[in-house]
PDBML (XML) file of the C-alpha atoms, coordinates in Angstrom:
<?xml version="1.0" encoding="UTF-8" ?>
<PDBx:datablock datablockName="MODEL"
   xmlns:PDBx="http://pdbml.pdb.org/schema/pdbx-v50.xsd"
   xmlns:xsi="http://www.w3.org/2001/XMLSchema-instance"
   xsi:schemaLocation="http://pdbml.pdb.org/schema/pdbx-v50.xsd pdbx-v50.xsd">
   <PDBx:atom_siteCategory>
      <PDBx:atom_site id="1">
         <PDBx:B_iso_or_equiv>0.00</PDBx:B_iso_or_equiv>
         <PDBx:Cartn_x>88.150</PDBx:Cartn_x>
         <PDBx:Cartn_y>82.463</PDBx:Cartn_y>
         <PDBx:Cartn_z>105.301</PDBx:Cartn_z>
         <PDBx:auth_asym_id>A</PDBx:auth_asym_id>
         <PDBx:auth_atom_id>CA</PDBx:auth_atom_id>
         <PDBx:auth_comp_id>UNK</PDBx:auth_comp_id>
         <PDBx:auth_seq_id>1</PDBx:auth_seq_id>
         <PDBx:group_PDB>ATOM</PDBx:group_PDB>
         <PDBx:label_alt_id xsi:nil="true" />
         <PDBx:label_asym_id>A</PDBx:label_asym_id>
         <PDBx:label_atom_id>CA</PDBx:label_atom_id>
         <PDBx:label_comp_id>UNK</PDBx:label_comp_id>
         <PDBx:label_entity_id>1</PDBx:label_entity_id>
         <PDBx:label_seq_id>1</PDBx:label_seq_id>
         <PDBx:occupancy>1.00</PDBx:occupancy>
         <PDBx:pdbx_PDB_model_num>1</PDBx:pdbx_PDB_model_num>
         <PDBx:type_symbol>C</PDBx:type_symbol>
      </PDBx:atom_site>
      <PDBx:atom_site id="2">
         <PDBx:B_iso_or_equiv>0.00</PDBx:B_iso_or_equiv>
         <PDBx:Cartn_x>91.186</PDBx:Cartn_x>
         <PDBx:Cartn_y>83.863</PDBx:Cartn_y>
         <PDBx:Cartn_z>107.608</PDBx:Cartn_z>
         <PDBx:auth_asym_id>A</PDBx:auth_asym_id>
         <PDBx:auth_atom_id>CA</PDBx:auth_atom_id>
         <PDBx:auth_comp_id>UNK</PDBx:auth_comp_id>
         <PDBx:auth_seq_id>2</PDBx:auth_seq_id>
         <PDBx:group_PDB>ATOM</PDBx:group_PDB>
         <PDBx:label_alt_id xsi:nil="true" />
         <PDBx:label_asym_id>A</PDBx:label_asym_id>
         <PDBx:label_atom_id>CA</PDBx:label_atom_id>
         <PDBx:label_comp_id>UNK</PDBx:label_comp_id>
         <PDBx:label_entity_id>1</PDBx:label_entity_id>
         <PDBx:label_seq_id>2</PDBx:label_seq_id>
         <PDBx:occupancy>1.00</PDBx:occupancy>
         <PDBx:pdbx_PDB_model_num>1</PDBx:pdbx_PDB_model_num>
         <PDBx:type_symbol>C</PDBx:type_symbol>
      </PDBx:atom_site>
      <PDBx:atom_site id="3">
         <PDBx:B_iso_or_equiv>0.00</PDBx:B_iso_or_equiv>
         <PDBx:Cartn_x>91.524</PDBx:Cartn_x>
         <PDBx:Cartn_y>86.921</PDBx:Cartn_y>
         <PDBx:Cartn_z>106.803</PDBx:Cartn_z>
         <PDBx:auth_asym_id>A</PDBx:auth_asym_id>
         <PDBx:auth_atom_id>CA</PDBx:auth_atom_id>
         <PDBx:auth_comp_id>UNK</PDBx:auth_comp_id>
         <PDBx:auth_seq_id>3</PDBx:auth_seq_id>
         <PDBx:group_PDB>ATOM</PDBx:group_PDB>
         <PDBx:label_alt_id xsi:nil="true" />
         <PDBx:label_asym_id>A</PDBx:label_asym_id>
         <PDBx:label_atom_id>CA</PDBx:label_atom_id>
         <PDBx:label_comp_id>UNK</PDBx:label_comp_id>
         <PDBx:label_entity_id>1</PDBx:label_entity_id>
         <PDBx:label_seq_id>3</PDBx:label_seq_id>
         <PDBx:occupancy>1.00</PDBx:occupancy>
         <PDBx:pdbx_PDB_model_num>1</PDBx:pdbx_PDB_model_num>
         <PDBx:type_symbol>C</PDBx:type_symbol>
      </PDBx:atom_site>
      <PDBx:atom_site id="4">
         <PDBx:B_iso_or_equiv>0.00</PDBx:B_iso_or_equiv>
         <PDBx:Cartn_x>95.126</PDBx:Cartn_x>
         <PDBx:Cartn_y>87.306</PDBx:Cartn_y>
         <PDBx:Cartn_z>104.715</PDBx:Cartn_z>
         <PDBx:auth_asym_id>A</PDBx:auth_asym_id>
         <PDBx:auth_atom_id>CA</PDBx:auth_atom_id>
         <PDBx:auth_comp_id>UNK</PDBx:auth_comp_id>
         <PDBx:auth_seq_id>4</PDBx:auth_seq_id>
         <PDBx:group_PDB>ATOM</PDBx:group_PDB>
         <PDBx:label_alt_id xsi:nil="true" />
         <PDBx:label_asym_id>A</PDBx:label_asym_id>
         <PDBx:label_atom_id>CA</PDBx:label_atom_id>
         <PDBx:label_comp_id>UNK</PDBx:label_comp_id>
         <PDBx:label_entity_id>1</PDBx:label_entity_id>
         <PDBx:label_seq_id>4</PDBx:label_seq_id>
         <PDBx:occupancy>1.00</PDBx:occupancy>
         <PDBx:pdbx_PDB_model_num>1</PDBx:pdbx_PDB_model_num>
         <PDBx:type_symbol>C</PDBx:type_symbol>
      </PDBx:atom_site>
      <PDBx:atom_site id="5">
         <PDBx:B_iso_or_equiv>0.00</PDBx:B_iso_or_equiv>
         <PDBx:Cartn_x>98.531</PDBx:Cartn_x>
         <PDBx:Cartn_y>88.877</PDBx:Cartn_y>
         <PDBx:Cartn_z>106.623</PDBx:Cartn_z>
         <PDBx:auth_asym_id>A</PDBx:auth_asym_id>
         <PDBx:auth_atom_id>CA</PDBx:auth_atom_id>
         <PDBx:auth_comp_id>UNK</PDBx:auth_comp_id>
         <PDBx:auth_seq_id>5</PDBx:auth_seq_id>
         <PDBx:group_PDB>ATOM</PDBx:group_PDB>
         <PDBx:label_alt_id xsi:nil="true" />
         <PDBx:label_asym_id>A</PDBx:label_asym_id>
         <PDBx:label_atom_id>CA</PDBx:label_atom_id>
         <PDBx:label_comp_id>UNK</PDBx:label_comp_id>
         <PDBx:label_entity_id>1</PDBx:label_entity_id>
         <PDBx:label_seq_id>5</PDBx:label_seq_id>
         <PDBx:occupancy>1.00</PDBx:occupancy>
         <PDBx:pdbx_PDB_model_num>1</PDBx:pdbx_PDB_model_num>
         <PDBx:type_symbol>C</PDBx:type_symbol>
      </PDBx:atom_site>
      <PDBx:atom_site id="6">
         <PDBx:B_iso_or_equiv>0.00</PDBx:B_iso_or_equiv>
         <PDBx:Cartn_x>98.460</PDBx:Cartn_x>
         <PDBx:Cartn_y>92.770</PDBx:Cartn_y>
         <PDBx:Cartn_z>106.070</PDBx:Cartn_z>
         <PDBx:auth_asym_id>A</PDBx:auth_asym_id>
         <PDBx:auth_atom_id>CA</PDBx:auth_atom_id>
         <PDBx:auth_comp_id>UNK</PDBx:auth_comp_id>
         <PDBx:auth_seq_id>6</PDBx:auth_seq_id>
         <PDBx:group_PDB>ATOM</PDBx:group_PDB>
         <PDBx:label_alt_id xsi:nil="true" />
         <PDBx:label_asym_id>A</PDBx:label_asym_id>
         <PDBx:label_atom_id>CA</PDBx:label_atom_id>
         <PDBx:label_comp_id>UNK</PDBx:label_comp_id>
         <PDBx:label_entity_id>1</PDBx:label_entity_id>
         <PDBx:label_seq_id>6</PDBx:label_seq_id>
         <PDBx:occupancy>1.00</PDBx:occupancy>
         <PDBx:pdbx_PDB_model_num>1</PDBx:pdbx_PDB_model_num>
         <PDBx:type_symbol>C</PDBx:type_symbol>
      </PDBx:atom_site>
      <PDBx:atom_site id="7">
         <PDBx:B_iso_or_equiv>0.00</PDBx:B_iso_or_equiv>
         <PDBx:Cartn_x>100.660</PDBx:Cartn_x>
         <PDBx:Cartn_y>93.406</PDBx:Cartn_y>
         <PDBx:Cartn_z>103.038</PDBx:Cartn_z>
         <PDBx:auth_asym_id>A</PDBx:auth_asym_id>
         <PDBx:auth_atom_id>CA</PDBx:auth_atom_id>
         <PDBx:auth_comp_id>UNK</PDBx:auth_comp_id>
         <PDBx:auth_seq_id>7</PDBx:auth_seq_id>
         <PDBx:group_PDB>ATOM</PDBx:group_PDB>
         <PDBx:label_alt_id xsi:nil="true" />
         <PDBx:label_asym_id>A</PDBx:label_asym_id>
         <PDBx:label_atom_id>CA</PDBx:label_atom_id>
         <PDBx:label_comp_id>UNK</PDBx:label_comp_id>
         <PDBx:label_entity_id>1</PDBx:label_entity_id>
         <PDBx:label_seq_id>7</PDBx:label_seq_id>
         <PDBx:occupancy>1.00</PDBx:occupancy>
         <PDBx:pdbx_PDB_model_num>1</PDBx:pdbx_PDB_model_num>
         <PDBx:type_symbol>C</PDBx:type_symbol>
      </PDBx:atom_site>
      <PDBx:atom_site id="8">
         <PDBx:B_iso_or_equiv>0.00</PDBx:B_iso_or_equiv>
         <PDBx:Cartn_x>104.345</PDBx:Cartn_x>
         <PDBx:Cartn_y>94.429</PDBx:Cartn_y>
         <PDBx:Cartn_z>103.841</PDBx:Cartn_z>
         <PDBx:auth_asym_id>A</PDBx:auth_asym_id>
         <PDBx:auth_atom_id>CA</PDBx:auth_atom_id>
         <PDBx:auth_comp_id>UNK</PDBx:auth_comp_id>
         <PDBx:auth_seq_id>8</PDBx:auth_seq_id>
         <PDBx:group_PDB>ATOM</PDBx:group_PDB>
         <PDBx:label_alt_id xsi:nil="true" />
         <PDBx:label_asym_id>A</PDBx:label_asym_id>
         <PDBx:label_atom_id>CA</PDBx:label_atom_id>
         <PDBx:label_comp_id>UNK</PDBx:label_comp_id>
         <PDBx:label_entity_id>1</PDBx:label_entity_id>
         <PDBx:label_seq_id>8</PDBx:label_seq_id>
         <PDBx:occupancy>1.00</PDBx:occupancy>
         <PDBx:pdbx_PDB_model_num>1</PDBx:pdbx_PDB_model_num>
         <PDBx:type_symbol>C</PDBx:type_symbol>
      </PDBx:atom_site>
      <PDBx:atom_site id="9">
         <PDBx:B_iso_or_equiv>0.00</PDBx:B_iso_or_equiv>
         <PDBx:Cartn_x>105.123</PDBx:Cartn_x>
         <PDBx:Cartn_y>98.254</PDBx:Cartn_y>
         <PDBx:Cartn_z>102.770</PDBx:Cartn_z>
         <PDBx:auth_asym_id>A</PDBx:auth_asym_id>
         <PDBx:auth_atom_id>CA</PDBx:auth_atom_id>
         <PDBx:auth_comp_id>UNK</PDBx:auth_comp_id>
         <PDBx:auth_seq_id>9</PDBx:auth_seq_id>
         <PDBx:group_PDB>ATOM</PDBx:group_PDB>
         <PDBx:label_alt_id xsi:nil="true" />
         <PDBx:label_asym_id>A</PDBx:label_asym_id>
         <PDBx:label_atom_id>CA</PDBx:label_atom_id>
         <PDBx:label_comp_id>UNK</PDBx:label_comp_id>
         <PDBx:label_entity_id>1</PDBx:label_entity_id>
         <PDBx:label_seq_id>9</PDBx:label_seq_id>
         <PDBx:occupancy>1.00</PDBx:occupancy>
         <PDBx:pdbx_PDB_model_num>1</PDBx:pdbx_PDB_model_num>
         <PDBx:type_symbol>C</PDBx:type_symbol>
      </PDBx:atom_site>
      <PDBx:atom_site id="10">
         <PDBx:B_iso_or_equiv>0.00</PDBx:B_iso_or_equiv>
         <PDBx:Cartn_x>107.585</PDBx:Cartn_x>
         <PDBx:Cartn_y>98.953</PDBx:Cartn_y>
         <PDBx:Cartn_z>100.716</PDBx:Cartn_z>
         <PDBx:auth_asym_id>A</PDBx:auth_asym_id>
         <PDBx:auth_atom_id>CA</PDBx:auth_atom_id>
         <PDBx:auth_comp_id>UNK</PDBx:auth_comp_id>
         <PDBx:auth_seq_id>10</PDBx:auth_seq_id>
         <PDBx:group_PDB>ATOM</PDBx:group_PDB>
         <PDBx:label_alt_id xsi:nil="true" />
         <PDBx:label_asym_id>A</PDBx:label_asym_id>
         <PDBx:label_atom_id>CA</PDBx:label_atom_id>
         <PDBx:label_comp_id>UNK</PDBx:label_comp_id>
         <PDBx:label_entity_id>1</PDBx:label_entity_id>
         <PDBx:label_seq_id>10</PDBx:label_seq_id>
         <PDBx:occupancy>1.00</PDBx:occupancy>
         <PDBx:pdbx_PDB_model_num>1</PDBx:pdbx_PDB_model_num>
         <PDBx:type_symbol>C</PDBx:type_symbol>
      </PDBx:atom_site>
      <PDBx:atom_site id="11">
         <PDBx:B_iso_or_equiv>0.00</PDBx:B_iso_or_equiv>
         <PDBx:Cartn_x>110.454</PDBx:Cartn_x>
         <PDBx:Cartn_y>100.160</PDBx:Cartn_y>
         <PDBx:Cartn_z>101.986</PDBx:Cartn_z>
         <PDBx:auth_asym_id>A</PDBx:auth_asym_id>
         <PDBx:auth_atom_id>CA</PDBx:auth_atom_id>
         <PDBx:auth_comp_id>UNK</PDBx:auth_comp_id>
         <PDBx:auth_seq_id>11</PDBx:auth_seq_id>
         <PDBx:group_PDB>ATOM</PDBx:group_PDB>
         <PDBx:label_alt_id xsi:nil="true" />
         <PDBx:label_asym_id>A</PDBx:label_asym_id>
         <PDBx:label_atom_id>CA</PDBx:label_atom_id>
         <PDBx:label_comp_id>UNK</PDBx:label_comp_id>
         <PDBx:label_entity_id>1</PDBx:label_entity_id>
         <PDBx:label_seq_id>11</PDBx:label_seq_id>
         <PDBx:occupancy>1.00</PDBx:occupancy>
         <PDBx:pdbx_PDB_model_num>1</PDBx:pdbx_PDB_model_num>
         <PDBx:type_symbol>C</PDBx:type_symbol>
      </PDBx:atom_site>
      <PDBx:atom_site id="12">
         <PDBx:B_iso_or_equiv>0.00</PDBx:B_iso_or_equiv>
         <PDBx:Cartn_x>111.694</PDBx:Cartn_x>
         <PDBx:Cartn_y>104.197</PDBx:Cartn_y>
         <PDBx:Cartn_z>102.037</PDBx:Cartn_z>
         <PDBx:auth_asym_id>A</PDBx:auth_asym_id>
         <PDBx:auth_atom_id>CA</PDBx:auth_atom_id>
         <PDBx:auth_comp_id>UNK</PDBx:auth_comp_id>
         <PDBx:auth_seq_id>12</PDBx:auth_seq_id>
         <PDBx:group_PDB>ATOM</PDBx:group_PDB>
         <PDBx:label_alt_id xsi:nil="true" />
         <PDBx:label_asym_id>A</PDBx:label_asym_id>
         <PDBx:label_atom_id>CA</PDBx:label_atom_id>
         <PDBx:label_comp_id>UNK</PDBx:label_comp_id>
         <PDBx:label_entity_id>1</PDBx:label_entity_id>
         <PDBx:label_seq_id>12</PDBx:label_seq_id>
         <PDBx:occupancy>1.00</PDBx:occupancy>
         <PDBx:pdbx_PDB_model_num>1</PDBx:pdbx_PDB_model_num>
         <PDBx:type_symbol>C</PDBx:type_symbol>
      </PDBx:atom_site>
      <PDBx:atom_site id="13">
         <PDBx:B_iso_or_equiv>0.00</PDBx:B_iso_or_equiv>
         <PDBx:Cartn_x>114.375</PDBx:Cartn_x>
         <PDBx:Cartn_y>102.541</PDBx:Cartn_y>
         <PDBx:Cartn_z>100.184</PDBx:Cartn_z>
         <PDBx:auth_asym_id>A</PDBx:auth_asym_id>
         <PDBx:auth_atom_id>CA</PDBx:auth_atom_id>
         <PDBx:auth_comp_id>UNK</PDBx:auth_comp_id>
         <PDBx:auth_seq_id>13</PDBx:auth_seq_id>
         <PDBx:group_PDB>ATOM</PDBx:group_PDB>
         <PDBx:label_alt_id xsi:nil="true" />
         <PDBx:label_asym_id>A</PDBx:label_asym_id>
         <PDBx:label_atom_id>CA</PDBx:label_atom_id>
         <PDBx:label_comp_id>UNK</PDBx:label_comp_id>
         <PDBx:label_entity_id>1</PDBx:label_entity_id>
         <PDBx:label_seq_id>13</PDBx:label_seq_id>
         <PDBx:occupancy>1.00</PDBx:occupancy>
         <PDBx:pdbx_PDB_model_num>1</PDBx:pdbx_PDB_model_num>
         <PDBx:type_symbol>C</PDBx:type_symbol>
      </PDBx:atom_site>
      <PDBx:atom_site id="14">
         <PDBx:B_iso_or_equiv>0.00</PDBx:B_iso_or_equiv>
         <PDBx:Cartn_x>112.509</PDBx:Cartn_x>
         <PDBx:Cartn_y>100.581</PDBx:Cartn_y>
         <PDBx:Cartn_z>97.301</PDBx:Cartn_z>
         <PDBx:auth_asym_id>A</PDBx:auth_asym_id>
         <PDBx:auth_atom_id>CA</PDBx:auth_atom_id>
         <PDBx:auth_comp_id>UNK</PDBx:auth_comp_id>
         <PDBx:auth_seq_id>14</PDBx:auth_seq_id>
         <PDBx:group_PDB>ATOM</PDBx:group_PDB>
         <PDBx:label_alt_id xsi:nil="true" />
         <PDBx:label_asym_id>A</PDBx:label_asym_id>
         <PDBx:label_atom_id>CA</PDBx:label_atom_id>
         <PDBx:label_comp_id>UNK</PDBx:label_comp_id>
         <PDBx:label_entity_id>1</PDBx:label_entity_id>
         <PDBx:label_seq_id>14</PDBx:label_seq_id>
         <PDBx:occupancy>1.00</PDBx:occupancy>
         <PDBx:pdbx_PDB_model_num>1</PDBx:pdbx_PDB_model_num>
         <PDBx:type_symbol>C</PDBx:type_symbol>
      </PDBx:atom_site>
      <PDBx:atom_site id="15">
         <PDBx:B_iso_or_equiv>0.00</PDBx:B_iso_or_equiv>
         <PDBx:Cartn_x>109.872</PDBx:Cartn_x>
         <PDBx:Cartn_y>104.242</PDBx:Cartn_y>
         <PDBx:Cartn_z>97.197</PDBx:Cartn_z>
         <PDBx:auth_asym_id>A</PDBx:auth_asym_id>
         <PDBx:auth_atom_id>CA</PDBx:auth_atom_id>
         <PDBx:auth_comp_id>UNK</PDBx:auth_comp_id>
         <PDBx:auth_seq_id>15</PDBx:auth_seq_id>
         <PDBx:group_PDB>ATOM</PDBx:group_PDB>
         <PDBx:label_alt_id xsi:nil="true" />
         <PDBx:label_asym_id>A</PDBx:label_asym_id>
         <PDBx:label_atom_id>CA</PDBx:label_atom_id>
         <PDBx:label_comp_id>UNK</PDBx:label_comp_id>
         <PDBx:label_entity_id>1</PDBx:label_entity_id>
         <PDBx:label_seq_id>15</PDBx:label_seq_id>
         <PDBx:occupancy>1.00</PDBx:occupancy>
         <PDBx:pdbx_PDB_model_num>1</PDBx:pdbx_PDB_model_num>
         <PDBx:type_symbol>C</PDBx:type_symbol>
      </PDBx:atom_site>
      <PDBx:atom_site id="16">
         <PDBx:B_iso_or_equiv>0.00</PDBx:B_iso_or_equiv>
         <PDBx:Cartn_x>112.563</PDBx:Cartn_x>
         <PDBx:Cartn_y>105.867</PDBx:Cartn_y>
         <PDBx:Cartn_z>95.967</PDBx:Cartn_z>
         <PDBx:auth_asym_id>A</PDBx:auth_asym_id>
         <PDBx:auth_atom_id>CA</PDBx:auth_atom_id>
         <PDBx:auth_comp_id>UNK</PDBx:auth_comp_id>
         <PDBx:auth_seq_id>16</PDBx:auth_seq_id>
         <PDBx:group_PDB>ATOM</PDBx:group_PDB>
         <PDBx:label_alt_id xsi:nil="true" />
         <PDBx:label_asym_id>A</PDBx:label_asym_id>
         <PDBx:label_atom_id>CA</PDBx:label_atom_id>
         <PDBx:label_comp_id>UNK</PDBx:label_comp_id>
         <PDBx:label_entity_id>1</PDBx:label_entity_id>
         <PDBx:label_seq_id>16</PDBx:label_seq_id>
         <PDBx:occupancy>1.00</PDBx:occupancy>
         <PDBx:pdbx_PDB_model_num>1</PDBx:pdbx_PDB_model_num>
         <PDBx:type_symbol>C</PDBx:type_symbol>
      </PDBx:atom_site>
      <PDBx:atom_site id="17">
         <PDBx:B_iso_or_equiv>0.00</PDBx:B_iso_or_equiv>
         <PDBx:Cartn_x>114.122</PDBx:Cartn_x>
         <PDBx:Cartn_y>104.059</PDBx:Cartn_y>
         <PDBx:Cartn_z>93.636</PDBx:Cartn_z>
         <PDBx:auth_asym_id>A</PDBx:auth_asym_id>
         <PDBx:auth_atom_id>CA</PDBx:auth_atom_id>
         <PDBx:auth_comp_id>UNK</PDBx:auth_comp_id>
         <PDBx:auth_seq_id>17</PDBx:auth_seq_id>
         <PDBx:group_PDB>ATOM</PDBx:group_PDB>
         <PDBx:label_alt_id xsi:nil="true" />
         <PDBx:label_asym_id>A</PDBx:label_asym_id>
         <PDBx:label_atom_id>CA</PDBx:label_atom_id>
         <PDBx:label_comp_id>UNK</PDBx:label_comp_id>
         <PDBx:label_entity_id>1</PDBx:label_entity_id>
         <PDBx:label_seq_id>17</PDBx:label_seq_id>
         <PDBx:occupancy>1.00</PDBx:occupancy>
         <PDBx:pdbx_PDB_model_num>1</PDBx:pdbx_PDB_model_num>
         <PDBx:type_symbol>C</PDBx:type_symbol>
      </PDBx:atom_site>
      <PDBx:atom_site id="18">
         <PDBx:B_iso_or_equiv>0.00</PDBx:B_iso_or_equiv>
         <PDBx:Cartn_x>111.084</PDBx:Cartn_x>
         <PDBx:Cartn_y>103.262</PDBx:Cartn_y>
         <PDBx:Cartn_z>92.342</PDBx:Cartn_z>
         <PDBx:auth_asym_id>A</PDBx:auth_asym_id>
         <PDBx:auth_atom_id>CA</PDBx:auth_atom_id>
         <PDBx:auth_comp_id>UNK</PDBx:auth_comp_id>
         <PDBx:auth_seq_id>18</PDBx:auth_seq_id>
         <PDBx:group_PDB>ATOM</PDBx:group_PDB>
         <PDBx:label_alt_id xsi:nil="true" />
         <PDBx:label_asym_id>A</PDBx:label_asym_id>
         <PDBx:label_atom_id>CA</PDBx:label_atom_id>
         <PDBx:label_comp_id>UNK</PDBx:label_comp_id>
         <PDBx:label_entity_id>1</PDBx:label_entity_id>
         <PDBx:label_seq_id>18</PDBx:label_seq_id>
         <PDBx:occupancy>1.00</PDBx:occupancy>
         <PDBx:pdbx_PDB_model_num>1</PDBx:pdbx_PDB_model_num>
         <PDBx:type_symbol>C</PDBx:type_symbol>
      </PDBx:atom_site>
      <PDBx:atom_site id="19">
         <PDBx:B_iso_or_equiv>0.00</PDBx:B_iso_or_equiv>
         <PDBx:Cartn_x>110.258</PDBx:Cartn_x>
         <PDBx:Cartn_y>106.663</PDBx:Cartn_y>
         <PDBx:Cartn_z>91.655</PDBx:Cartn_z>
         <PDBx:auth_asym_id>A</PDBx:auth_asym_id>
         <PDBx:auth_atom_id>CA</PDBx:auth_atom_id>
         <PDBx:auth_comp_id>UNK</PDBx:auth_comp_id>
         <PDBx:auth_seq_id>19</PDBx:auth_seq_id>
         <PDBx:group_PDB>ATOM</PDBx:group_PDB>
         <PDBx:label_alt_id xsi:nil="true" />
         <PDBx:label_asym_id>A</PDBx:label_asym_id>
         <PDBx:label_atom_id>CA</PDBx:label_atom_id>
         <PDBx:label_comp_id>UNK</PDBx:label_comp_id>
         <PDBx:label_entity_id>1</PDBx:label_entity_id>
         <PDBx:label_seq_id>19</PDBx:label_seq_id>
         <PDBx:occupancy>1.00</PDBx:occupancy>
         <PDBx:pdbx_PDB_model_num>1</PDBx:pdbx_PDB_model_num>
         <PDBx:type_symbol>C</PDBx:type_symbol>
      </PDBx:atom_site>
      <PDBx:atom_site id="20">
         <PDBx:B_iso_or_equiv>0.00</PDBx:B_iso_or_equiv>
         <PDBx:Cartn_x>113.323</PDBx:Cartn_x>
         <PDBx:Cartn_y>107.700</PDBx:Cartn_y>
         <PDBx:Cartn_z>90.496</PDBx:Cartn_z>
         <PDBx:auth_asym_id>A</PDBx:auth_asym_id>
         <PDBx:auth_atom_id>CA</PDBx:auth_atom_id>
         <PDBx:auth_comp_id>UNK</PDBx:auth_comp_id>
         <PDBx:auth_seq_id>20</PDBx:auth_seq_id>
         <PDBx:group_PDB>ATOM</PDBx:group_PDB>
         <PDBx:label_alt_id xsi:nil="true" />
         <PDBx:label_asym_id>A</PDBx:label_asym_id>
         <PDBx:label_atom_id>CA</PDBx:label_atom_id>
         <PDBx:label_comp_id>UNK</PDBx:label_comp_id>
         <PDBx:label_entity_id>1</PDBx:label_entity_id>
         <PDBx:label_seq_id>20</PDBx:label_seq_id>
         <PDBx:occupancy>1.00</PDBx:occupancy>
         <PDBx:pdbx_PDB_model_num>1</PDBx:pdbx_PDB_model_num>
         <PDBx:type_symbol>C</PDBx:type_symbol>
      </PDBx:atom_site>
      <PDBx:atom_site id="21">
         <PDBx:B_iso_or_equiv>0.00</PDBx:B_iso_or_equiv>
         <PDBx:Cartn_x>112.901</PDBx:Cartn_x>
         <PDBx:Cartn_y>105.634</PDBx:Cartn_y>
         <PDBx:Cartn_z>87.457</PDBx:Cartn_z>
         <PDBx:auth_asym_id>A</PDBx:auth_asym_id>
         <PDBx:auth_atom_id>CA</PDBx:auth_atom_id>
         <PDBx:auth_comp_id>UNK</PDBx:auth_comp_id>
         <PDBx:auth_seq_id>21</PDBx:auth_seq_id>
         <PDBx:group_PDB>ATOM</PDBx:group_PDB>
         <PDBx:label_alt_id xsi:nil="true" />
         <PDBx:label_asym_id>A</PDBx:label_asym_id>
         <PDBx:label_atom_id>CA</PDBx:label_atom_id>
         <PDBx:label_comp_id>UNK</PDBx:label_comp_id>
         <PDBx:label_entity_id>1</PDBx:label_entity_id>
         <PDBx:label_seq_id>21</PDBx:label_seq_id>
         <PDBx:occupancy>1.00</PDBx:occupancy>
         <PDBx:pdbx_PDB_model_num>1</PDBx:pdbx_PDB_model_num>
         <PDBx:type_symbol>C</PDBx:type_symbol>
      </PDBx:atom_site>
      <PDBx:atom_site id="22">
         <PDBx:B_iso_or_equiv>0.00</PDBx:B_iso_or_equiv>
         <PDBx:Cartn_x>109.867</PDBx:Cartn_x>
         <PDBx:Cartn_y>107.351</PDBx:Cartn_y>
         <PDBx:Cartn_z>86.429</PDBx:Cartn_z>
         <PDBx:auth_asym_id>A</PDBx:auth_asym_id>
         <PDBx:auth_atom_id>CA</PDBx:auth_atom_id>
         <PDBx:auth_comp_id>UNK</PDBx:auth_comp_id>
         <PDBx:auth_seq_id>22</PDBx:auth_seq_id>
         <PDBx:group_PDB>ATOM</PDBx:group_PDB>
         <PDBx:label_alt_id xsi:nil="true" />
         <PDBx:label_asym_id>A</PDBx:label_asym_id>
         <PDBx:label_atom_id>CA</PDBx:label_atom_id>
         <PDBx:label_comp_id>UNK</PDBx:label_comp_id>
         <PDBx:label_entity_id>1</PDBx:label_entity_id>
         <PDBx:label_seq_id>22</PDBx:label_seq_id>
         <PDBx:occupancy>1.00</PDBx:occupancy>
         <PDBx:pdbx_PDB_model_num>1</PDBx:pdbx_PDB_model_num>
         <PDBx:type_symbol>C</PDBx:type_symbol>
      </PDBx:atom_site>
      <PDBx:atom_site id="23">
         <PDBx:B_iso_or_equiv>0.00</PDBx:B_iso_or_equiv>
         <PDBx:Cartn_x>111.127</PDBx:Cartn_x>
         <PDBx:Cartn_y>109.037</PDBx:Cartn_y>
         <PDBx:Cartn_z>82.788</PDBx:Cartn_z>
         <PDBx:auth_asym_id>A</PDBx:auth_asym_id>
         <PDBx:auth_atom_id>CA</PDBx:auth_atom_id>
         <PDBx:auth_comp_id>UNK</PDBx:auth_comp_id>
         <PDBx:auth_seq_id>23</PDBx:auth_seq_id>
         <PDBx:group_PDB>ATOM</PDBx:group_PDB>
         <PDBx:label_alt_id xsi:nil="true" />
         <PDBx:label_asym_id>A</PDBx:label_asym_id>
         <PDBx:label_atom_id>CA</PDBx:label_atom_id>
         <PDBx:label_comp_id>UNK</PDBx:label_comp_id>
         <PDBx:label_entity_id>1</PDBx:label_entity_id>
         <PDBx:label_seq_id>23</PDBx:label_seq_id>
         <PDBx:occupancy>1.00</PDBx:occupancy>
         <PDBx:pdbx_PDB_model_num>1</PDBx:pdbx_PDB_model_num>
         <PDBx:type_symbol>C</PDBx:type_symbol>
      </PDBx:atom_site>
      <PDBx:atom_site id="24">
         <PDBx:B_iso_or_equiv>0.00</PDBx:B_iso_or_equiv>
         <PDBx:Cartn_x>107.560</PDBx:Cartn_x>
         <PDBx:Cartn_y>109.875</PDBx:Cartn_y>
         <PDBx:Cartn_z>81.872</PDBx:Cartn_z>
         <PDBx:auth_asym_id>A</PDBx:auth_asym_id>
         <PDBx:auth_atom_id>CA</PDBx:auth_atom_id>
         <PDBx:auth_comp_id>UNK</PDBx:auth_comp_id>
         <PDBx:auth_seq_id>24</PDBx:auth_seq_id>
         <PDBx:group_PDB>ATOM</PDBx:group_PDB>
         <PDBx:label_alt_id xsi:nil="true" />
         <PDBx:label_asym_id>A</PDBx:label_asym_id>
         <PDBx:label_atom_id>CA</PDBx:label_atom_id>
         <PDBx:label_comp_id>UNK</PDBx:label_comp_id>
         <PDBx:label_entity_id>1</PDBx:label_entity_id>
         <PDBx:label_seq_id>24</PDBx:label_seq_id>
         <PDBx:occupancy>1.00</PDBx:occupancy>
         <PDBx:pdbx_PDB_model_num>1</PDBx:pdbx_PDB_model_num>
         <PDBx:type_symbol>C</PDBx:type_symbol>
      </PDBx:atom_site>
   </PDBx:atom_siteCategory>
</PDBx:datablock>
């Protein structure tokens, strides 16, 4: 099989506010 596209990161943008809705 082809091997599948890398995965896109996630942006500095999306990291943090991600992470900022970590309450626990």
């Amino acid at each position: 099989q082809p091997k599948p596209p890398p995965v896109s990161r996630i942006s500095a943008e999306d990291t943090a506010m991600i992470q900022r809705a970590v309450i626990y």
